[in-house]
Protein backbone atom coordinates (compact mmCIF):
# COMPACT_ATOMS: atom_id res chain seq x y z
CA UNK A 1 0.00 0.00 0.00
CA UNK A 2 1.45 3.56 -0.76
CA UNK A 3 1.54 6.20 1.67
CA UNK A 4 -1.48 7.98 0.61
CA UNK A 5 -3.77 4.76 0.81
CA UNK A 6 -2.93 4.25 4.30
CA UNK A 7 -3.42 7.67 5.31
CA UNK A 8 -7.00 7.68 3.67
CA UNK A 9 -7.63 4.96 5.67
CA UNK A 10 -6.34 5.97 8.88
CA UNK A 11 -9.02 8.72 8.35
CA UNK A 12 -12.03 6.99 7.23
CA UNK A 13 -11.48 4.85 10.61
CA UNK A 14 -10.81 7.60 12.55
CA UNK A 15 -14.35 8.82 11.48
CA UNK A 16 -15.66 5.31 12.81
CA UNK A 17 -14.30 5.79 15.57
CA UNK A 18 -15.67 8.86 16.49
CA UNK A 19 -18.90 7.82 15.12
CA UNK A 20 -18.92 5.13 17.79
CA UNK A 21 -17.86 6.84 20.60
CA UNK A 22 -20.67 9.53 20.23
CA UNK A 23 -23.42 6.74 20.33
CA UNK A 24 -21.78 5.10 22.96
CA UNK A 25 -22.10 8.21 24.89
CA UNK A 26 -24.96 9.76 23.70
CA UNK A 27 -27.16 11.17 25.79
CA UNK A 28 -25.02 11.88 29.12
CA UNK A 29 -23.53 14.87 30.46
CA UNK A 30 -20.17 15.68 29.35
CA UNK A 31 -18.30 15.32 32.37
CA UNK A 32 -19.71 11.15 31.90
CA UNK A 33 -18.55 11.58 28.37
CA UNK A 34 -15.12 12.53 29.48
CA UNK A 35 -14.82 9.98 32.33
CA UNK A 36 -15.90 6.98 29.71
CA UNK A 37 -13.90 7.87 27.19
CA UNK A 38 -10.64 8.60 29.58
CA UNK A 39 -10.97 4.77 31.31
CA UNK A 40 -11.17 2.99 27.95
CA UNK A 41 -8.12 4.82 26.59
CA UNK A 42 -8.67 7.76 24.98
CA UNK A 43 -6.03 11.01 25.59
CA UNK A 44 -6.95 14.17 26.36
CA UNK A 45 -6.49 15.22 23.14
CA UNK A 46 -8.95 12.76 21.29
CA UNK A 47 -11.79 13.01 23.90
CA UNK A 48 -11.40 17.47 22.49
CA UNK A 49 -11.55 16.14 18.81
CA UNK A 50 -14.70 13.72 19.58
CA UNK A 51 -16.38 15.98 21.87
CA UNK A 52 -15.84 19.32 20.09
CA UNK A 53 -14.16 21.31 23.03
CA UNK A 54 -10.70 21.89 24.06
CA UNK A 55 -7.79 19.16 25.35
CA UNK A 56 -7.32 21.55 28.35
CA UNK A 57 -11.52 21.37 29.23
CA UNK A 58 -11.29 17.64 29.04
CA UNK A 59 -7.54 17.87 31.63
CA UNK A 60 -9.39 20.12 34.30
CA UNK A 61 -12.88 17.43 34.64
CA UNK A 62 -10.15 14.75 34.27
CA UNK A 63 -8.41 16.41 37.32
CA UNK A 64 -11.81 16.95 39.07
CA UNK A 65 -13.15 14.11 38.53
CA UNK A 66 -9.85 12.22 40.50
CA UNK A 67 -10.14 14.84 43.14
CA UNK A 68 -13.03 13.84 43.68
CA UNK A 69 -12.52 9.88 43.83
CA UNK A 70 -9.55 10.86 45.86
CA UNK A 71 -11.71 12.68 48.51
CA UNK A 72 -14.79 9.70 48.57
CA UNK A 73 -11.90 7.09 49.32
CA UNK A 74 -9.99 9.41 52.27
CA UNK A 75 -13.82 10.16 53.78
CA UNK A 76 -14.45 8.27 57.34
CA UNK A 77 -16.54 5.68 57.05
CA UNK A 78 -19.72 5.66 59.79
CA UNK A 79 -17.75 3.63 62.13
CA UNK A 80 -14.49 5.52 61.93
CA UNK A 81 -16.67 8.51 63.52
């Protein structure tokens, strides 16, 4: 296969992909969109491209979102208090 052949398909799946990824996620907030997309794989970087915002919007939920998990698994349980 010559270079340009391999780069037209590297597109046409990237397009699959993306077409994928929005029904998998369709429906839900973004911040749900973002966390999905982050645990199967996807860098910053892609989740922007997919989602239509920025790579530095899908870093700062990324960021909350493990503050967060980080804050429910250092919170006293009932019978710690």
């Amino acid at each position: 296969m010559d270079e340009k052949t391999v780069l037209t398909l590297v597109a046409k799946l990237d397009a699959i992909i993306k077409l994928m990824v929005l029904g998998m996620t369709e429906g839900k907030p973004q911040v749900e969109k973002i966390a999905l997309l982050s645990s199967v794989g996807f860098p910053p970087k892609q989740i922007a491209q997919v989602l239509g915002t920025t790579p530095n919007t899908v870093r700062v939920v990324l960021s909350a979102l493990r503050k967060k998990a980080s804050l429910r698994r250092k919170a006293p349980t009932e019978r710690e208090v």
